[in-house]
C-alpha atoms as a PDB file:
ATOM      1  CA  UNK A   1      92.264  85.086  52.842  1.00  0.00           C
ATOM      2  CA  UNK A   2      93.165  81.601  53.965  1.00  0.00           C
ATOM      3  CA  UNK A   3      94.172  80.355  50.604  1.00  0.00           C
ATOM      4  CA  UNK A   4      96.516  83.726  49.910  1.00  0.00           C
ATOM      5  CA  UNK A   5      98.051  82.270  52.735  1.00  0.00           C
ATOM      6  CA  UNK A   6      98.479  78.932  51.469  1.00  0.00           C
ATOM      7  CA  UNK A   7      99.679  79.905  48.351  1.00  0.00           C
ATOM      8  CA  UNK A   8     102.086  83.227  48.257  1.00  0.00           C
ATOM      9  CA  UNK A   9     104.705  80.952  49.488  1.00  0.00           C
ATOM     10  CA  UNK A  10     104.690  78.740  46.588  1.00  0.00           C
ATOM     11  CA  UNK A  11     104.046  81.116  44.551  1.00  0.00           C
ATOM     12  CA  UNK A  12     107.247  83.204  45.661  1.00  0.00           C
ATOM     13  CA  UNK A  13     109.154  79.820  45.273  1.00  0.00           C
ATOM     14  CA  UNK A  14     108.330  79.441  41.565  1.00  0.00           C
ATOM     15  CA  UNK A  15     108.830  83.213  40.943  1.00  0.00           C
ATOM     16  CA  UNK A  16     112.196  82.706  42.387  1.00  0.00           C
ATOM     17  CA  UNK A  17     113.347  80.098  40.504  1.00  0.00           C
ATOM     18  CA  UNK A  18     112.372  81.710  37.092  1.00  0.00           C
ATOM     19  CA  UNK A  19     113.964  84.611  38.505  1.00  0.00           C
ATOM     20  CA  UNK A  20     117.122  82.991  38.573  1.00  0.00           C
ATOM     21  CA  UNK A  21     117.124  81.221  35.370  1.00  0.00           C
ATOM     22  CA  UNK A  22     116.194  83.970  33.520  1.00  0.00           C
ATOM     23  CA  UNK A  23     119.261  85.701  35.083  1.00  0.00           C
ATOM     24  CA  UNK A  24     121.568  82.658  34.916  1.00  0.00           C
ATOM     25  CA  UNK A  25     120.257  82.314  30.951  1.00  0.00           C
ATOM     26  CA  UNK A  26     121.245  85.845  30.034  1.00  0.00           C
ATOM     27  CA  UNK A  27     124.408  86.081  27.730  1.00  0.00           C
ATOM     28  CA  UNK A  28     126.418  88.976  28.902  1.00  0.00           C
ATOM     29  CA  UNK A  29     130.082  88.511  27.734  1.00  0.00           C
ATOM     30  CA  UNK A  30     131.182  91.209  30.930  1.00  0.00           C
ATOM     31  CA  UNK A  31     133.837  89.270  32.407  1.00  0.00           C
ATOM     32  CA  UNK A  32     135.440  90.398  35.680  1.00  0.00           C
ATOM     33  CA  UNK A  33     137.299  93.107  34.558  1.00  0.00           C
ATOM     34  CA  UNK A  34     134.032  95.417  34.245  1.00  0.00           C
ATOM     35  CA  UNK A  35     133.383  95.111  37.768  1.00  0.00           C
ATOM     36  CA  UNK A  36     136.528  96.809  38.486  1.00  0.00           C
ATOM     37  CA  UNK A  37     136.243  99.409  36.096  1.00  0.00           C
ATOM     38  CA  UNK A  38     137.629  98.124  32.612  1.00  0.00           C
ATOM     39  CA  UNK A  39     136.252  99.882  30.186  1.00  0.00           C
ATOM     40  CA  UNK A  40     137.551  98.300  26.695  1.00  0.00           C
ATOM     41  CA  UNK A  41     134.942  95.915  26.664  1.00  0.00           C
ATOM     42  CA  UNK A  42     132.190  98.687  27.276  1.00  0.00           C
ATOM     43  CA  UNK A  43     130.182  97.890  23.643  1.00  0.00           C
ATOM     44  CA  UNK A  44     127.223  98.591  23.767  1.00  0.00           C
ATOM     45  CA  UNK A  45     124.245  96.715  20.896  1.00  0.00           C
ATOM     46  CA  UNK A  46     120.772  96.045  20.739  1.00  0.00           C
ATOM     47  CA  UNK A  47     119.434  92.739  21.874  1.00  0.00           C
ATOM     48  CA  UNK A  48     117.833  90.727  19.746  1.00  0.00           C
ATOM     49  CA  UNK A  49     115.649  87.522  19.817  1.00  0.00           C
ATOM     50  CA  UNK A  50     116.082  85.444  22.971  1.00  0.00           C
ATOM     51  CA  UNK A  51     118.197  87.682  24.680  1.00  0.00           C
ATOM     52  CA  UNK A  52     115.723  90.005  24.303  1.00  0.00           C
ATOM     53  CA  UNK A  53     113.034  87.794  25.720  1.00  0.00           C
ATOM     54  CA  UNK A  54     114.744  86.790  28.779  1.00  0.00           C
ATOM     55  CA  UNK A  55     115.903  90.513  29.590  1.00  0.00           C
ATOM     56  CA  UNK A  56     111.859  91.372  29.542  1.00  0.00           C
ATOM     57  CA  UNK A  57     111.154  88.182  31.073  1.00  0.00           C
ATOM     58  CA  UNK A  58     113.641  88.865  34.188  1.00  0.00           C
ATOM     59  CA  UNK A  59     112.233  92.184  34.533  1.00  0.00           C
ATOM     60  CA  UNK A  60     108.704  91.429  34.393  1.00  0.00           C
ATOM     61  CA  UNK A  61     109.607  88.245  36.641  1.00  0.00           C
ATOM     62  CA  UNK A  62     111.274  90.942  39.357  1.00  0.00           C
ATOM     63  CA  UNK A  63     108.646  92.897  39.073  1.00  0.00           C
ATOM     64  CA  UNK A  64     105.967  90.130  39.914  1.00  0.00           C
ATOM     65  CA  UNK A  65     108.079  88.674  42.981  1.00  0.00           C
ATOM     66  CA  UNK A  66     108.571  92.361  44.286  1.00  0.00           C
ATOM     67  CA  UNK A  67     104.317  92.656  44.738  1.00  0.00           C
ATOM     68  CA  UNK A  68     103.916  88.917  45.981  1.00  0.00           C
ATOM     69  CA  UNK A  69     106.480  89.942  48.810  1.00  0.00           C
ATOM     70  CA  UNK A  70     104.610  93.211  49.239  1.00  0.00           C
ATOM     71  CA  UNK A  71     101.603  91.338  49.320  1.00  0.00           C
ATOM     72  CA  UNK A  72     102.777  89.165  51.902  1.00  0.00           C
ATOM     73  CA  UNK A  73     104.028  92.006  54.120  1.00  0.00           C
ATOM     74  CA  UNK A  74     100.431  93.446  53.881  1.00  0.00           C
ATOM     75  CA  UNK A  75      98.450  90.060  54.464  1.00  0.00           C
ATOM     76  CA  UNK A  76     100.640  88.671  57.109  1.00  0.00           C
END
C-alpha cells in the first residue's frame, strides 16, 4: 500500500502530460466561430492515420487518469 502511495502521484503527473499533448497534437481546423454556433464549417470526415491515433490515444489516456484519481480517492 505504501508504494501506491508513492507512486499515483507520479503516475497522475505523466498521465497528465500525455493527456495534454495528445489534446494539444490533435488537428481540428474548428476555429472560434464554432464555439458560438457557426455552422458552415460543420464537415464532418473520417480520421485517418495519426489523427486517428491520437483521438484513441487521448481517450484511452482520459480514461486511465480518471481510475488513477479514483484510485487515489479510495486509497487515501
Amino acid at each position: 500500500m505504501t508504494l501506491l502511495h508513492a507512486l499515483l502521484p507520479g503516475i497522475q503527473v505523466i498521465l497528465s502530460v500525455l493527456l495534454i499533448g495528445a489534446i494539444l497534437l490533435q488537428q481540428r481546423g474548428a476555429g472560434l466561430g464554432g464555439a458560438f454556433g457557426d455552422s458552415t464549417q460543420g464537415t464532418f470526415y473520417t480520421r485517418r492515420g495519426s489523427e486517428l491515433f491520437l483521438f484513441r490515444a487521448s481517450i484511452v489516456l482520459a480514461i486511465l487518469f480518471t481510475l488513477t484519481a479514483l484510485v487515489a480517492l479510495i486509497v487515501g
